[in-house]
PDB file of N, CA and C in Angstrom:
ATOM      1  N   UNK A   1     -46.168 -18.294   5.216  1.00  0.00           N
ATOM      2  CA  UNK A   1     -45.689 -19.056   4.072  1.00  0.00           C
ATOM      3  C   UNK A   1     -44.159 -19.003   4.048  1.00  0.00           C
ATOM      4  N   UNK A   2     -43.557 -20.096   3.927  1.00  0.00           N
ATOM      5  CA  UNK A   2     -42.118 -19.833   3.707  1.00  0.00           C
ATOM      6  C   UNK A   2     -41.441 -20.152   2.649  1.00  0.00           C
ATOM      7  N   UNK A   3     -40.666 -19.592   2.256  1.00  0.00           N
ATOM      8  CA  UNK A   3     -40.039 -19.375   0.725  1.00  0.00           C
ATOM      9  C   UNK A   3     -38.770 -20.432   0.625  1.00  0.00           C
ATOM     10  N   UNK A   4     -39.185 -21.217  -0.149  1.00  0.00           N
ATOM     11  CA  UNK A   4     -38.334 -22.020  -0.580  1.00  0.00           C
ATOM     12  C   UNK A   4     -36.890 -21.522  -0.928  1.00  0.00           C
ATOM     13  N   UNK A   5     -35.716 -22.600  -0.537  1.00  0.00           N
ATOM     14  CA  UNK A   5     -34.717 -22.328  -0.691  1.00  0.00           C
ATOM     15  C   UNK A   5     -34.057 -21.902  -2.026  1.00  0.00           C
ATOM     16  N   UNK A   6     -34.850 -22.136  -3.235  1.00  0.00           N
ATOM     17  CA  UNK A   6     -34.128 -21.587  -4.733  1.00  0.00           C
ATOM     18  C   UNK A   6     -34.856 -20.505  -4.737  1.00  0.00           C
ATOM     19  N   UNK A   7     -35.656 -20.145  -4.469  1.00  0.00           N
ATOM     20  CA  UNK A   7     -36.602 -18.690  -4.032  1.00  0.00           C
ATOM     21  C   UNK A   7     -35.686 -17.889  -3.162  1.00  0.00           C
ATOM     22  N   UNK A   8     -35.263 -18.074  -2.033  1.00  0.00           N
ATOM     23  CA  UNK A   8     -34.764 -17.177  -0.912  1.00  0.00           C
ATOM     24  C   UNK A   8     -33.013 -17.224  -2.101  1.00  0.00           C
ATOM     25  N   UNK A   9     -32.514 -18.057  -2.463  1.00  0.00           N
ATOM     26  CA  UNK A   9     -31.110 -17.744  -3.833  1.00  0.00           C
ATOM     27  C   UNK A   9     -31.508 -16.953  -4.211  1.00  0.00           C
ATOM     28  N   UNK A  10     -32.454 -16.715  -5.315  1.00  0.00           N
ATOM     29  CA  UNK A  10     -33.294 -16.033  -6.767  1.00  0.00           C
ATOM     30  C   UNK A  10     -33.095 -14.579  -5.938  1.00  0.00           C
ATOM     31  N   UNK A  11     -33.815 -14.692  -4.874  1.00  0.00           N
ATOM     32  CA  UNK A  11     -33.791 -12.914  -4.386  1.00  0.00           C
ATOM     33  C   UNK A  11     -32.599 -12.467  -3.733  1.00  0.00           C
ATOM     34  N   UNK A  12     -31.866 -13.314  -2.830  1.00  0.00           N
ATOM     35  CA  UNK A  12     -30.250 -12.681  -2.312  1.00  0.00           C
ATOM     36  C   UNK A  12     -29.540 -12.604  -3.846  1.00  0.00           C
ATOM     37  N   UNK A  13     -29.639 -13.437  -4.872  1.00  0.00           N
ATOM     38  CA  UNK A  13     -29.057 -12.669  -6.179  1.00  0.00           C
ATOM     39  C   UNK A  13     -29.535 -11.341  -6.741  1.00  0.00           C
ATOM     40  N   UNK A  14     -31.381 -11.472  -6.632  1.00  0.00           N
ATOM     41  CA  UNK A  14     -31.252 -10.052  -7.172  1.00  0.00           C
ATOM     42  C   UNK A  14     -30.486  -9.075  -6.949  1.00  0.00           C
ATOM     43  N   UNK A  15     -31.005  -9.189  -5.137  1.00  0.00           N
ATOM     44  CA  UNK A  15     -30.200  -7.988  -3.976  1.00  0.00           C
ATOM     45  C   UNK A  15     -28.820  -7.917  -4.540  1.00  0.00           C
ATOM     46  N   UNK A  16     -28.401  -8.603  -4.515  1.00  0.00           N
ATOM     47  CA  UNK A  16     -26.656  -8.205  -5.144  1.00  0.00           C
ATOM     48  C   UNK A  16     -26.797  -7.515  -6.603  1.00  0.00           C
ATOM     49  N   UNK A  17     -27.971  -8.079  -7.542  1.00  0.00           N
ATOM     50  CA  UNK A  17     -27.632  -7.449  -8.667  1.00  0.00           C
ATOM     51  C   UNK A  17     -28.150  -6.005  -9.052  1.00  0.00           C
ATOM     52  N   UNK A  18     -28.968  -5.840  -8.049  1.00  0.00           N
ATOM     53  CA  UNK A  18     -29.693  -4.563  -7.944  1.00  0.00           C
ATOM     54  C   UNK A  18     -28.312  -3.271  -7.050  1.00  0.00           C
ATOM     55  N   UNK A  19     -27.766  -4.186  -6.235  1.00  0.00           N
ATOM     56  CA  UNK A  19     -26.255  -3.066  -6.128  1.00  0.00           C
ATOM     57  C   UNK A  19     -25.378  -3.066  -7.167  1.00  0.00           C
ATOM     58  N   UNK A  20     -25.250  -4.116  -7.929  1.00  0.00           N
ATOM     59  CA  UNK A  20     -24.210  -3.924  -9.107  1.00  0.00           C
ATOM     60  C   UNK A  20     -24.831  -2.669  -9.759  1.00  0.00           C
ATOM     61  N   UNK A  21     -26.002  -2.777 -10.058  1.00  0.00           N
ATOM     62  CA  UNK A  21     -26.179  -2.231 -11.009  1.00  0.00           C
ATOM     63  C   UNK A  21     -26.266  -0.413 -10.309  1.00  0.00           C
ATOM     64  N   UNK A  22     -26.697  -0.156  -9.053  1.00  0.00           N
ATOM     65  CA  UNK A  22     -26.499   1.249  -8.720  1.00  0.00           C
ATOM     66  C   UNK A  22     -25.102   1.610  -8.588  1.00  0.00           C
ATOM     67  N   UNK A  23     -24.375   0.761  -8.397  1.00  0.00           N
ATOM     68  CA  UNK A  23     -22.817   1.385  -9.175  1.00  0.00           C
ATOM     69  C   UNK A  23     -22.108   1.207  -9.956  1.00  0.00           C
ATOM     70  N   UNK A  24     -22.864   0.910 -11.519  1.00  0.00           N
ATOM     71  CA  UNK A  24     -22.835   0.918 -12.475  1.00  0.00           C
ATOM     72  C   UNK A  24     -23.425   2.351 -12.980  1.00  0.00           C
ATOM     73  N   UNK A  25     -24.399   2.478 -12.488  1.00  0.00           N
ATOM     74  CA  UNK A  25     -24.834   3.919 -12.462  1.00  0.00           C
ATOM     75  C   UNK A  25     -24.134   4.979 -11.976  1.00  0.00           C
ATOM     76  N   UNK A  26     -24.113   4.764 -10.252  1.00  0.00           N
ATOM     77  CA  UNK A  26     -23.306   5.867 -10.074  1.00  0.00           C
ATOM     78  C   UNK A  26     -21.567   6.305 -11.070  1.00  0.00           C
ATOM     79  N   UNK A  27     -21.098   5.390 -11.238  1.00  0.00           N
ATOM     80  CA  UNK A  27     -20.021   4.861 -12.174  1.00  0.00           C
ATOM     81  C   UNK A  27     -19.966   5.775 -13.710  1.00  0.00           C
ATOM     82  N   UNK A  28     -21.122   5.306 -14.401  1.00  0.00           N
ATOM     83  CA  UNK A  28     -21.864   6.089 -15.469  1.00  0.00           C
ATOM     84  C   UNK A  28     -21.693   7.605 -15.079  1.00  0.00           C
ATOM     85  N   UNK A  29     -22.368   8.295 -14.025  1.00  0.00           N
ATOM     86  CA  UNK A  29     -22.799   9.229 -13.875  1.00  0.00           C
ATOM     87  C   UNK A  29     -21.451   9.914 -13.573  1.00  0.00           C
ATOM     88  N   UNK A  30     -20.041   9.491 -13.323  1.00  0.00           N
ATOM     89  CA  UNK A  30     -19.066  10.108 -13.107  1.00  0.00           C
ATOM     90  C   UNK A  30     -18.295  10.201 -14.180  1.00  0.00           C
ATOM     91  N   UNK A  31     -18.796   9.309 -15.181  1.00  0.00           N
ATOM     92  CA  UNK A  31     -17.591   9.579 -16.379  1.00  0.00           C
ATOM     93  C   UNK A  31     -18.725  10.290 -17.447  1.00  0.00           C
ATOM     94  N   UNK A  32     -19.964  10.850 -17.133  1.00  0.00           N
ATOM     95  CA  UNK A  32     -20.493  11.810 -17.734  1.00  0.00           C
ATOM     96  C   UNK A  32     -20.392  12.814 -17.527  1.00  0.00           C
ATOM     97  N   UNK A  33     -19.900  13.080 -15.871  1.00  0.00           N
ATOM     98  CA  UNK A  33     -19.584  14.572 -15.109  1.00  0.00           C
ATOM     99  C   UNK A  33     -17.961  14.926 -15.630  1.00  0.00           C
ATOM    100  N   UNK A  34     -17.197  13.543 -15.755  1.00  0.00           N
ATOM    101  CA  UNK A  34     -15.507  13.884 -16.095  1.00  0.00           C
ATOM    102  C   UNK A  34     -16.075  13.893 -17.873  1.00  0.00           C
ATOM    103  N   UNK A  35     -16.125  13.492 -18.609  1.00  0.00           N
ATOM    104  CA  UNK A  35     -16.621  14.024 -20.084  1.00  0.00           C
ATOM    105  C   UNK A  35     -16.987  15.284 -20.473  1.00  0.00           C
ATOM    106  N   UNK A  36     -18.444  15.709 -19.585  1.00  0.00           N
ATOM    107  CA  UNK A  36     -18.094  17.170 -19.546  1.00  0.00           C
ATOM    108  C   UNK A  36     -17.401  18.438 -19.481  1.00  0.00           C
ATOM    109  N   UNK A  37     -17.101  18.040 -18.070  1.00  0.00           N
ATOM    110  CA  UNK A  37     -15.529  19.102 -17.782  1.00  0.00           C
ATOM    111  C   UNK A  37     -14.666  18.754 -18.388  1.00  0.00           C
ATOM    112  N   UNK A  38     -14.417  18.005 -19.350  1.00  0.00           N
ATOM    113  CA  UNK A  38     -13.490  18.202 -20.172  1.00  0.00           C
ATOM    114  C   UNK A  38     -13.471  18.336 -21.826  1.00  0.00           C
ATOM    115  N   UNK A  39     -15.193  18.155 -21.760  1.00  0.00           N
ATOM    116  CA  UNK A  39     -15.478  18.651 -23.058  1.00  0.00           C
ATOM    117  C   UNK A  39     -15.521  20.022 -23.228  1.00  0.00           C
ATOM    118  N   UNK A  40     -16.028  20.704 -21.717  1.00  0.00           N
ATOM    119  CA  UNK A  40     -15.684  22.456 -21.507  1.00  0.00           C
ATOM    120  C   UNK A  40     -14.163  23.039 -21.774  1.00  0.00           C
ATOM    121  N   UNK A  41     -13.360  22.240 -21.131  1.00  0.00           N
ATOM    122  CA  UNK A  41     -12.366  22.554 -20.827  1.00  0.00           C
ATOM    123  C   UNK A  41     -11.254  22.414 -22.356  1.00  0.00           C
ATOM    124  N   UNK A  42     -11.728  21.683 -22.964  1.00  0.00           N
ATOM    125  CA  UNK A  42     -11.053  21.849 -24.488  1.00  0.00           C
ATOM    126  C   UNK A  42     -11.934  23.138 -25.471  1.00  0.00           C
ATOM    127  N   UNK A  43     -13.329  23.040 -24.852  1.00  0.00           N
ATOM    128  CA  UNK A  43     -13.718  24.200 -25.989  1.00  0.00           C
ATOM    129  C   UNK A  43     -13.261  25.516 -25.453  1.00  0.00           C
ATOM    130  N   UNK A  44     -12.700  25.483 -24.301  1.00  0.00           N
ATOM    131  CA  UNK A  44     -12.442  26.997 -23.548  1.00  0.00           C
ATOM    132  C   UNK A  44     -10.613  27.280 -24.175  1.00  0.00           C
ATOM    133  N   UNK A  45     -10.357  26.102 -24.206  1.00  0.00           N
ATOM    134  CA  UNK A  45      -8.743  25.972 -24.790  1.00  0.00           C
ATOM    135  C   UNK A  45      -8.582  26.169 -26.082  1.00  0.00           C
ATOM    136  N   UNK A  46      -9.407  25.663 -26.813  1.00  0.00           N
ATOM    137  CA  UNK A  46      -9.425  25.993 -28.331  1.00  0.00           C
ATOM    138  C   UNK A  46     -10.436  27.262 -28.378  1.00  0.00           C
ATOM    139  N   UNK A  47     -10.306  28.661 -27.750  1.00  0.00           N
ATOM    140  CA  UNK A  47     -11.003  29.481 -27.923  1.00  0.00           C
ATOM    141  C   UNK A  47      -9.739  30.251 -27.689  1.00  0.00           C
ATOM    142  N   UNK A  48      -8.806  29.870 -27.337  1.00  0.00           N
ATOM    143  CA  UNK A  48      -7.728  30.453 -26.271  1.00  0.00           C
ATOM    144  C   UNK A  48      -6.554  30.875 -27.663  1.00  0.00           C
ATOM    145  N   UNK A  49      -5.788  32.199 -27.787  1.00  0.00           N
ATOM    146  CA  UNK A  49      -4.776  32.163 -28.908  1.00  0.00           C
ATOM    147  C   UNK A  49      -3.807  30.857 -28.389  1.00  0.00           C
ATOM    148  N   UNK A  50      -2.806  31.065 -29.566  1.00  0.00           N
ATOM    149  CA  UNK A  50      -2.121  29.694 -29.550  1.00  0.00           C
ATOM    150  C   UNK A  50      -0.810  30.062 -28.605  1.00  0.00           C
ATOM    151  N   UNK A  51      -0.549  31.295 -28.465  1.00  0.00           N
ATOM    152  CA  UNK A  51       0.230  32.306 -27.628  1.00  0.00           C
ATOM    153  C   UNK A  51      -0.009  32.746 -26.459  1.00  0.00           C
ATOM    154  N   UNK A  52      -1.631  32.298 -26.081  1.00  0.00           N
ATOM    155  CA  UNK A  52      -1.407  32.263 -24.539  1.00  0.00           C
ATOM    156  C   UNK A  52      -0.762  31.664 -23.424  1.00  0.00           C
ATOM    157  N   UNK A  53      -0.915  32.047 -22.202  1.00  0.00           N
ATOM    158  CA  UNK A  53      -0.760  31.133 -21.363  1.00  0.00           C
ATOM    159  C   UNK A  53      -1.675  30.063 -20.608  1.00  0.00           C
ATOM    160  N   UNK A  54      -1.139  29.292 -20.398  1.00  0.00           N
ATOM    161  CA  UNK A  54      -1.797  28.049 -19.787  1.00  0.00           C
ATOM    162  C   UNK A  54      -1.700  27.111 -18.381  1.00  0.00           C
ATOM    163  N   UNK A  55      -2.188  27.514 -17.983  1.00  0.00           N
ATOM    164  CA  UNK A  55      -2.149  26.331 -16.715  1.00  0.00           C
ATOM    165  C   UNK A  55      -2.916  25.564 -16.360  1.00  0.00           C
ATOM    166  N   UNK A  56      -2.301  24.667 -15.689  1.00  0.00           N
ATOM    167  CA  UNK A  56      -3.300  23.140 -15.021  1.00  0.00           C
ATOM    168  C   UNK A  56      -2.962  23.133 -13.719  1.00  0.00           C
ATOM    169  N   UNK A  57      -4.065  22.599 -12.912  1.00  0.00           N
ATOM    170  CA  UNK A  57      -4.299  22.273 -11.575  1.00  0.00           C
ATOM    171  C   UNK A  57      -2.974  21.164 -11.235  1.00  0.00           C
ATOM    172  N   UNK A  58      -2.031  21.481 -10.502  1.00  0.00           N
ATOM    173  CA  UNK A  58      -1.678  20.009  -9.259  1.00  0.00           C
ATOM    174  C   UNK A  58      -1.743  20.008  -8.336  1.00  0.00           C
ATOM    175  N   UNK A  59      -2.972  19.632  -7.726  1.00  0.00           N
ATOM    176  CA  UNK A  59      -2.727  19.839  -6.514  1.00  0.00           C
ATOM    177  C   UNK A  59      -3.460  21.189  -6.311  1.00  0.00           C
ATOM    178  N   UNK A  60      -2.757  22.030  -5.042  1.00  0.00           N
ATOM    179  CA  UNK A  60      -2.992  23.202  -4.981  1.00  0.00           C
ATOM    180  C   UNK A  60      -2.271  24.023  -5.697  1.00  0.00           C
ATOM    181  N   UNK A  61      -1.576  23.943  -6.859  1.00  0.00           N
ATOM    182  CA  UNK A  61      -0.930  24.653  -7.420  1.00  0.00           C
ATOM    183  C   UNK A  61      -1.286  24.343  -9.010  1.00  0.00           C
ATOM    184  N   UNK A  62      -0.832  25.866  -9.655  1.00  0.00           N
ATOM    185  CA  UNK A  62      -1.107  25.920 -10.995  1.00  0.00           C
ATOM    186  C   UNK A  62       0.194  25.965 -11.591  1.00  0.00           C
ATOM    187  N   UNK A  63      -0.075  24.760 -12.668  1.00  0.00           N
ATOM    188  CA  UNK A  63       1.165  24.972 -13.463  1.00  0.00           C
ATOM    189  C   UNK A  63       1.651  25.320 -15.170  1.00  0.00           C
ATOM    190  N   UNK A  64       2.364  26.485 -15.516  1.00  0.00           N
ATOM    191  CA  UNK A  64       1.946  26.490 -16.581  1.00  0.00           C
ATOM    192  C   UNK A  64       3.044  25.705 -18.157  1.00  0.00           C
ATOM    193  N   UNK A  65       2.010  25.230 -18.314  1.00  0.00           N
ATOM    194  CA  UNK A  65       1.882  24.114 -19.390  1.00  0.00           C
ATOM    195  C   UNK A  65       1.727  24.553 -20.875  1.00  0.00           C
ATOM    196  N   UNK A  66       2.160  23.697 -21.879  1.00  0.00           N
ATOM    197  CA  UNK A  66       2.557  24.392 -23.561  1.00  0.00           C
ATOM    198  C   UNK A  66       0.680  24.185 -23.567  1.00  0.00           C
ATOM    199  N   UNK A  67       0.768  24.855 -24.547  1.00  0.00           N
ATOM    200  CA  UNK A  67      -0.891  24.671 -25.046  1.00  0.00           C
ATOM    201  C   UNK A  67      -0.997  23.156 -26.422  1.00  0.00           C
ATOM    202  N   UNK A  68      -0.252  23.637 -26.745  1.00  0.00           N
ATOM    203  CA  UNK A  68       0.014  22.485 -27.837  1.00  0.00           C
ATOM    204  C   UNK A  68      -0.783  21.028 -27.126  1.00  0.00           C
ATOM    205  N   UNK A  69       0.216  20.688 -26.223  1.00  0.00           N
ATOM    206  CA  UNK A  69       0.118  19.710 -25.574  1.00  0.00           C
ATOM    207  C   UNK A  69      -1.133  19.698 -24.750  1.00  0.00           C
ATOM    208  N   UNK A  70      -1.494  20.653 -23.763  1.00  0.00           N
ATOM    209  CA  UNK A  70      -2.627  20.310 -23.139  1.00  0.00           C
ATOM    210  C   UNK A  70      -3.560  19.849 -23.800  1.00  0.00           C
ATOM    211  N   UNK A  71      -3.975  20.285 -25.358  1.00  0.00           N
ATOM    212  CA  UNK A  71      -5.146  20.449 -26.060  1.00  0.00           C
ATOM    213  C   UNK A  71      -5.034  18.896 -26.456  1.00  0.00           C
ATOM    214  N   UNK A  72      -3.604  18.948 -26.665  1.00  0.00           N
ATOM    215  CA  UNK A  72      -3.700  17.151 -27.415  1.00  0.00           C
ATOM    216  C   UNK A  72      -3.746  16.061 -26.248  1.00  0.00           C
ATOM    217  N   UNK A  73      -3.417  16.300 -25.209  1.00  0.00           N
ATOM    218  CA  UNK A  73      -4.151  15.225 -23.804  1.00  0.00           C
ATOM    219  C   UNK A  73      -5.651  15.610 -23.687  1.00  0.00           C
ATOM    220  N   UNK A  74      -5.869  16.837 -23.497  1.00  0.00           N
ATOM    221  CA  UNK A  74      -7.178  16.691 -23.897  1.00  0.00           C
ATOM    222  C   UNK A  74      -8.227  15.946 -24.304  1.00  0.00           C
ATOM    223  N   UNK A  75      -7.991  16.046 -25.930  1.00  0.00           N
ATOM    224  CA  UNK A  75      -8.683  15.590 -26.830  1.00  0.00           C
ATOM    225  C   UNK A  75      -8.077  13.712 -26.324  1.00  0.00           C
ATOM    226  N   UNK A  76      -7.079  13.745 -26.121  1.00  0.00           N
ATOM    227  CA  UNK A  76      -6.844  11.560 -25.477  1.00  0.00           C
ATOM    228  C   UNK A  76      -7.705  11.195 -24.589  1.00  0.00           C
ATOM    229  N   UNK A  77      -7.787  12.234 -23.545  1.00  0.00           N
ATOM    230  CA  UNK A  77      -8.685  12.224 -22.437  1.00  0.00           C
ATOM    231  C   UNK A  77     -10.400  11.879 -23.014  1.00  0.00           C
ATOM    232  N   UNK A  78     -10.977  12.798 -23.775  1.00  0.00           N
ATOM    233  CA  UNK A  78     -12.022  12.911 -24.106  1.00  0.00           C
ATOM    234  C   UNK A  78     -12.287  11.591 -25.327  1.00  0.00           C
ATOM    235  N   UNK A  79     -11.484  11.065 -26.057  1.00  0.00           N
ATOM    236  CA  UNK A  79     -11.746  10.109 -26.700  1.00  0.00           C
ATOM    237  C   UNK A  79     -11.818   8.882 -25.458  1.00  0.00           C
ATOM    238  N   UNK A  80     -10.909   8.240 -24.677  1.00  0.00           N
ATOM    239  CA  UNK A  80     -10.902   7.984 -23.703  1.00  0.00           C
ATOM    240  C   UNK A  80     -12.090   7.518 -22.857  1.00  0.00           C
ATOM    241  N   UNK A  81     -12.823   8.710 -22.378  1.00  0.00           N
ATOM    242  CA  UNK A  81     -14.038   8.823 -21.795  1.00  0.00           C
ATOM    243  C   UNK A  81     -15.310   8.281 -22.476  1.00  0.00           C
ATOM    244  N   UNK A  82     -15.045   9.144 -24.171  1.00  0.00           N
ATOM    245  CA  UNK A  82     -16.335   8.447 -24.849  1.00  0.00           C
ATOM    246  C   UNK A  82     -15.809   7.154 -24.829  1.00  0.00           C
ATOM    247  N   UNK A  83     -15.475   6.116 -24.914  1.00  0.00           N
ATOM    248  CA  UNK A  83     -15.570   4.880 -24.843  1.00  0.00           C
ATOM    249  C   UNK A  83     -15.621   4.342 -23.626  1.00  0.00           C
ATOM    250  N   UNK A  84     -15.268   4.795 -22.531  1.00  0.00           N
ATOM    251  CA  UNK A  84     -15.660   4.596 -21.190  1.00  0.00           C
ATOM    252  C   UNK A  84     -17.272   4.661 -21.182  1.00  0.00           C
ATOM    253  N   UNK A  85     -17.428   5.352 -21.587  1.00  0.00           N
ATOM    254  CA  UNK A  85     -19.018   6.151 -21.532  1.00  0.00           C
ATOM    255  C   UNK A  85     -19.949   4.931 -22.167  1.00  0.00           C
ATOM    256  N   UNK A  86     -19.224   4.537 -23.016  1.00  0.00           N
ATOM    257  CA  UNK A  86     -19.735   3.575 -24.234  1.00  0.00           C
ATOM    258  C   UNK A  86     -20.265   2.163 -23.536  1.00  0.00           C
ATOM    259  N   UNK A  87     -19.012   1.873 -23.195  1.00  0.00           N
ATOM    260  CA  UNK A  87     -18.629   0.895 -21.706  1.00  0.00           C
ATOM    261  C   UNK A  87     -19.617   0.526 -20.718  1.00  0.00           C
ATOM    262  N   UNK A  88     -19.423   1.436 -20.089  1.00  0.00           N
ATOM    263  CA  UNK A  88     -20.669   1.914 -18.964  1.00  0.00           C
ATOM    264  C   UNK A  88     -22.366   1.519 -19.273  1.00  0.00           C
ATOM    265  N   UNK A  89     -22.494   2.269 -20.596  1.00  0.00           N
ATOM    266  CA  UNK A  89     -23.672   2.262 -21.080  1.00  0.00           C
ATOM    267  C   UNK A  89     -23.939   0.742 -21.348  1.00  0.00           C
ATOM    268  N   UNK A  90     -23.379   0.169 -22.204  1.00  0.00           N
ATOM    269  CA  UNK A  90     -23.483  -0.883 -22.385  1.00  0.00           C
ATOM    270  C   UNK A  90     -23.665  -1.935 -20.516  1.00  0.00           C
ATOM    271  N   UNK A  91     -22.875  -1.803 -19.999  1.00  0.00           N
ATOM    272  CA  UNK A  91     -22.505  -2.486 -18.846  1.00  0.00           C
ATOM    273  C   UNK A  91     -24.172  -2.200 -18.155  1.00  0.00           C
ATOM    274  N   UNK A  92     -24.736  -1.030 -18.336  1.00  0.00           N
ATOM    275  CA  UNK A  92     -25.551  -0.639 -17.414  1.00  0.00           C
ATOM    276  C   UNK A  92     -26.882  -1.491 -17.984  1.00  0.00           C
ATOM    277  N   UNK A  93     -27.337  -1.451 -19.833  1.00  0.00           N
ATOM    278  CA  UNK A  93     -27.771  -2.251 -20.157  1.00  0.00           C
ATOM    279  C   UNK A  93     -28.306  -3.344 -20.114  1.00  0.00           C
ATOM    280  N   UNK A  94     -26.605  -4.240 -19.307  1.00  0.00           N
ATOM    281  CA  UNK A  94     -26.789  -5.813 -19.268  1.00  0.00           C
ATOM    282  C   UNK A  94     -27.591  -6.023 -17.943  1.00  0.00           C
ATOM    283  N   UNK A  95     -27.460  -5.084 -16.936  1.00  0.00           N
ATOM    284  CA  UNK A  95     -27.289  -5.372 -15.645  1.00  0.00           C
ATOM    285  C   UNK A  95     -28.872  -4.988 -15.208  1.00  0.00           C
ATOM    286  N   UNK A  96     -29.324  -4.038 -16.121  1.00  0.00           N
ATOM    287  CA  UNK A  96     -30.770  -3.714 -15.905  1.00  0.00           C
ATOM    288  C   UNK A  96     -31.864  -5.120 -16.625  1.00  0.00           C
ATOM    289  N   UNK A  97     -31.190  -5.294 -18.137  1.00  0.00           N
ATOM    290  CA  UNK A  97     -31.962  -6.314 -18.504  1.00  0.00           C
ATOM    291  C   UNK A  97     -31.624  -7.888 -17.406  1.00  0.00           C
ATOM    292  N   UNK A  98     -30.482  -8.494 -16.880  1.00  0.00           N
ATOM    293  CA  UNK A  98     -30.523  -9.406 -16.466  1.00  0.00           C
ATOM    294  C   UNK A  98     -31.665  -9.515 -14.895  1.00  0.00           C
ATOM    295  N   UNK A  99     -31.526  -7.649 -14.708  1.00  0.00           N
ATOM    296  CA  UNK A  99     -32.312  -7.612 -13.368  1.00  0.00           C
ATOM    297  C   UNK A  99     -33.930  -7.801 -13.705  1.00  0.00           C
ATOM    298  N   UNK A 100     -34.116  -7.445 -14.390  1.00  0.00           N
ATOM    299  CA  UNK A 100     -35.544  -7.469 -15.193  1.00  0.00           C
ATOM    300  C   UNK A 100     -35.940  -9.392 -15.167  1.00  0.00           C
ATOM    301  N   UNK A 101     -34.833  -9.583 -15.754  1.00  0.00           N
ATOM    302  CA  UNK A 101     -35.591 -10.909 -15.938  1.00  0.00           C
ATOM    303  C   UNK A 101     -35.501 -11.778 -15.109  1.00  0.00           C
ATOM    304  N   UNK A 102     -34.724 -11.433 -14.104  1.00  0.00           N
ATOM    305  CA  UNK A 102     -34.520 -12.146 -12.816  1.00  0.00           C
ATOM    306  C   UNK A 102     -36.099 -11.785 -12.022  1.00  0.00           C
ATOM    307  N   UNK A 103     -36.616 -10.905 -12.003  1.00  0.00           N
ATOM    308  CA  UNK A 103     -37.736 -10.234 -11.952  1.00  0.00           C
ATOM    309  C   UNK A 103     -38.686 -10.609 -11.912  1.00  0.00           C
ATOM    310  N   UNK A 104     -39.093 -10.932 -13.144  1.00  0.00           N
ATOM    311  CA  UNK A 104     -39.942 -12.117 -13.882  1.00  0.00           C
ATOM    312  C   UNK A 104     -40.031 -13.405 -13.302  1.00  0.00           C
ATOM    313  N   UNK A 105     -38.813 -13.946 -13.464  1.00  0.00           N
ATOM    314  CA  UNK A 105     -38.611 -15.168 -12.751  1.00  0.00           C
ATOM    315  C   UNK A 105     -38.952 -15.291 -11.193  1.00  0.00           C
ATOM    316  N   UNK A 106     -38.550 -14.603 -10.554  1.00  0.00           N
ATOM    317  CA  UNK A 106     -38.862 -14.476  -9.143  1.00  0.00           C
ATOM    318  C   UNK A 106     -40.464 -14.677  -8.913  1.00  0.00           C
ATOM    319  N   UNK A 107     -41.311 -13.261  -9.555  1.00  0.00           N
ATOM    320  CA  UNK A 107     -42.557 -13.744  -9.528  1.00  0.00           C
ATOM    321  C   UNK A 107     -43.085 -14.573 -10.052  1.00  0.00           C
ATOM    322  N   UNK A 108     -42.601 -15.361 -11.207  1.00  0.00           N
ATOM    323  CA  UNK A 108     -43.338 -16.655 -11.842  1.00  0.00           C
ATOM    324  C   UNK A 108     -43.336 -17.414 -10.393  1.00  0.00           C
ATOM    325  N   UNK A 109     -41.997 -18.119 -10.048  1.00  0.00           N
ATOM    326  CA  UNK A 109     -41.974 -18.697  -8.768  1.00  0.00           C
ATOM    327  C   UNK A 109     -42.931 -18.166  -7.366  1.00  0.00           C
ATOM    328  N   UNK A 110     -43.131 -16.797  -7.118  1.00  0.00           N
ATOM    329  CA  UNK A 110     -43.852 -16.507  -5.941  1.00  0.00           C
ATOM    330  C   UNK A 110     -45.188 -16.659  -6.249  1.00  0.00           C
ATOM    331  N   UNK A 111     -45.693 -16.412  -7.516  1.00  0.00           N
ATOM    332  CA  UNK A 111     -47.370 -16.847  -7.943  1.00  0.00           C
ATOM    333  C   UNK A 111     -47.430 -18.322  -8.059  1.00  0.00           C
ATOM    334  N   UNK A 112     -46.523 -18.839  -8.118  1.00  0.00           N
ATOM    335  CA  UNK A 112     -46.636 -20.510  -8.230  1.00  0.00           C
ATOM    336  C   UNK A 112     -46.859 -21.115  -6.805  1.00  0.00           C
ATOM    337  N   UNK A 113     -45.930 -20.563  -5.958  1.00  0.00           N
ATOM    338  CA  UNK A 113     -45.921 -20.437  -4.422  1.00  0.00           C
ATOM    339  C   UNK A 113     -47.553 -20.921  -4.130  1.00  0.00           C
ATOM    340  N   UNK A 114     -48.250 -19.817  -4.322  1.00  0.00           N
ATOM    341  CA  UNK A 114     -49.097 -18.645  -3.851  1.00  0.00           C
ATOM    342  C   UNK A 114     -50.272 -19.586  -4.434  1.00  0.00           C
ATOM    343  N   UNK A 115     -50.211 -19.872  -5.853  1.00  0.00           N
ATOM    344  CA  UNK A 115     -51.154 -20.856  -6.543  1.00  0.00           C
ATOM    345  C   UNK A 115     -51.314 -21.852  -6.477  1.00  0.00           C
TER     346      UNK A 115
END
């Protein structure tokens, strides 16, 4: 049986939308891993006196940094992310429902084929 030419479209689109959407995911899954470590990394800072010392990674080197300030990039960072996060989620949403119904459609057409 051979698959008609808006049939053989319908599925080279899925195929593309079925990669959008695994790096939309993988995507997701990195600004949940950077959210974390830095949701750790402020509760470990705000555990910290206000008189300690502080350092941050550059590189291979540590540098030490006011606390004041780290805590308040921090917290930019982490607001930041949740809306990235937000982003993502949403993005991942569209890309699962449009794949879904592309889905649908595909097999309406291949049982029609077929019928």
């Amino acid at each position: 049986m051979e698959i008609p030419q808006n049939v053989q479209h319908q599925l080279n689109q899925f195929q593309q939308l079925q990669q959008q959407a695994q790096a939309v995911t993988v995507q997701k899954q990195n600004v949940d891993i950077q959210l974390r470590e830095t949701e750790t990394a402020l509760e470990e800072l705000k555990k910290t006196p206000e008189d300690a010392e502080v350092f941050k990674t550059a590189g291979n080197l540590l540098i030490k940094v006011e606390r004041a300030s780290t805590l308040e990039d921090l917290e930019d960072k982490l607001e930041t992310l949740k809306l990235r996060q937000q982003t993502m989620q949403r993005q991942e949403e569209r890309v699962m429902k449009k794949l879904e119904e592309m889905q649908a459609s595909i097999q309406q057409a291949m049982s029609g084929l077929q019928g």
